[in-house]
C-alpha atoms as a PDB file:
ATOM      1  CA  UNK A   1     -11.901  13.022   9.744  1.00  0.00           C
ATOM      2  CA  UNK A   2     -11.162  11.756   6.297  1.00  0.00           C
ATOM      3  CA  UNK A   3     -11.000  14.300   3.494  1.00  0.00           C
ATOM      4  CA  UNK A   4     -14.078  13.993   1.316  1.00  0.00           C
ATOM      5  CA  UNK A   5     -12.908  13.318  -2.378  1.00  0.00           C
ATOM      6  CA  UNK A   6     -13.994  15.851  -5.877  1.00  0.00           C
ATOM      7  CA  UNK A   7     -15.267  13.516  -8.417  1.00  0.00           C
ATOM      8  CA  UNK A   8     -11.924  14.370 -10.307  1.00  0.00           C
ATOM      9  CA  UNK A   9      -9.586  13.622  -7.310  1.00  0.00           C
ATOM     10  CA  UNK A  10     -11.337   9.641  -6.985  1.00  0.00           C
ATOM     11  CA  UNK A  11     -11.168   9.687 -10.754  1.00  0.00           C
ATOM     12  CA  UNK A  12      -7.477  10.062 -10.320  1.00  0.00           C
ATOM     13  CA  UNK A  13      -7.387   7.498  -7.120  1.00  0.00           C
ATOM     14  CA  UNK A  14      -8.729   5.022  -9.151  1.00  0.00           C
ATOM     15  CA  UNK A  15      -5.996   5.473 -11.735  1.00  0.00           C
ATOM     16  CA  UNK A  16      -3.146   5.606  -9.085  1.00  0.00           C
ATOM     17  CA  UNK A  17      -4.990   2.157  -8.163  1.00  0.00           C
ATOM     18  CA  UNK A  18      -6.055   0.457 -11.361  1.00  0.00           C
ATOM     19  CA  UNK A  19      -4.570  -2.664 -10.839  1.00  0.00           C
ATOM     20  CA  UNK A  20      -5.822  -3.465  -7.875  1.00  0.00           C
ATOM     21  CA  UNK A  21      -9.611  -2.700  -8.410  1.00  0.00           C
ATOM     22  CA  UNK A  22      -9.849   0.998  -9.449  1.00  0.00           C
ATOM     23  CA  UNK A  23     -10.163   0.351 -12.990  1.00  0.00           C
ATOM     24  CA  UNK A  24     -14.044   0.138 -13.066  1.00  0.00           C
ATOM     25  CA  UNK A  25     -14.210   2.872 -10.961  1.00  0.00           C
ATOM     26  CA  UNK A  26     -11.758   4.748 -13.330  1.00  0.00           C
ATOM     27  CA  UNK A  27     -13.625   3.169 -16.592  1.00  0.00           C
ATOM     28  CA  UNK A  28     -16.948   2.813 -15.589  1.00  0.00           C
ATOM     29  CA  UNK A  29     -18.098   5.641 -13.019  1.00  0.00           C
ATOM     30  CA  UNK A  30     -19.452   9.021 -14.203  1.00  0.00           C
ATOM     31  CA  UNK A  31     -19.809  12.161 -12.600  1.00  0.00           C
ATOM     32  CA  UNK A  32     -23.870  11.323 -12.197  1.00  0.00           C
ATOM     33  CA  UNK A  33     -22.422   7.730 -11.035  1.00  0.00           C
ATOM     34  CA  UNK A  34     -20.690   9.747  -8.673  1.00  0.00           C
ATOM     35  CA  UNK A  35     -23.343  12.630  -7.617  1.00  0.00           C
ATOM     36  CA  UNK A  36     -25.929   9.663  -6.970  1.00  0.00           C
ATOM     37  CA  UNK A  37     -23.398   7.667  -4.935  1.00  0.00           C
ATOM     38  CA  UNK A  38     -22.533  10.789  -2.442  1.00  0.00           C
ATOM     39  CA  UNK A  39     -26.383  11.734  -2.485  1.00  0.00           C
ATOM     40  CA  UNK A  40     -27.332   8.161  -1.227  1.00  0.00           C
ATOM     41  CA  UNK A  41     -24.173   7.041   0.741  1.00  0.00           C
ATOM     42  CA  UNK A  42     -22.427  10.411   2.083  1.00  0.00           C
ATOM     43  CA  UNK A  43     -18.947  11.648   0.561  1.00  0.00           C
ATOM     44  CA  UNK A  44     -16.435   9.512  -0.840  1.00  0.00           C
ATOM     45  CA  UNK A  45     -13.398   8.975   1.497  1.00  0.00           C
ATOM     46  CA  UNK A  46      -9.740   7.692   0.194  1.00  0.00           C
ATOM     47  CA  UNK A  47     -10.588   4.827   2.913  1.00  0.00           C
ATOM     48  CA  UNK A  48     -14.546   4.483   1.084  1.00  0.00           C
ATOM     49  CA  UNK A  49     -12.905   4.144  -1.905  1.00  0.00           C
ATOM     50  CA  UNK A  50     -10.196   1.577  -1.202  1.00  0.00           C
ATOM     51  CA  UNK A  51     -12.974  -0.372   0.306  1.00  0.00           C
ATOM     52  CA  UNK A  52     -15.037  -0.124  -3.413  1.00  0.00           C
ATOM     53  CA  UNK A  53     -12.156  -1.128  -5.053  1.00  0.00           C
ATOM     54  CA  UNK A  54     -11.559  -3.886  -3.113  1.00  0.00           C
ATOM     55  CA  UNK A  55     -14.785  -5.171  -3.680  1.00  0.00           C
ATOM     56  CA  UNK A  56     -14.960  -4.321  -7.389  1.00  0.00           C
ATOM     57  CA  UNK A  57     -11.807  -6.559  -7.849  1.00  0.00           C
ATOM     58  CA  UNK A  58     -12.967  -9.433  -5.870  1.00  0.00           C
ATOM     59  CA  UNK A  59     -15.959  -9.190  -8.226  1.00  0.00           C
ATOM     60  CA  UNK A  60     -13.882  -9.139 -11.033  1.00  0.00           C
ATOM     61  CA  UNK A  61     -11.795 -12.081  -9.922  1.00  0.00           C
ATOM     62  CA  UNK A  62     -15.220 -13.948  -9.296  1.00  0.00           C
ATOM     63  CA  UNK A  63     -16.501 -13.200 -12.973  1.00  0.00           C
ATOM     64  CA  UNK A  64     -12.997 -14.319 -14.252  1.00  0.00           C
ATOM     65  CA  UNK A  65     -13.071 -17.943 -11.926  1.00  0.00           C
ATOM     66  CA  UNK A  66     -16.338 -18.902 -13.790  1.00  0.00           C
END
């Protein structure tokens, strides 16, 4: 089972992965951010959160096409 992450501990996965997607976490998400997200989704996994970044840089690569 995958170790469920402290808000400060994704705060710092996101900055260990800025570049490829964890900035907006690392920019953008709050502790609320993050309180809402495990209260409607379940904790926040290293593997969860590689998946968010993922799709937060595809997003960003989208915005940046148009």
């Amino acid at each position: 089972m995958a170790k469920h992450l402290t808000y400060e501990e994704l705060m710092d996965y996101a900055k260990q992965h800025y570049n490829r997607g964890g900035d907006m976490t690392y920019e953008c998400m709050t502790r609320e951010t993050f309180d809402m997200w495990v209260n409607l989704f379940g904790p926040m996994t290293k593997p969860a959160a590689l998946r968010m970044f993922r799709v937060d840089l595809e997003y960003e690569r989208e915005i940046a096409a148009k």
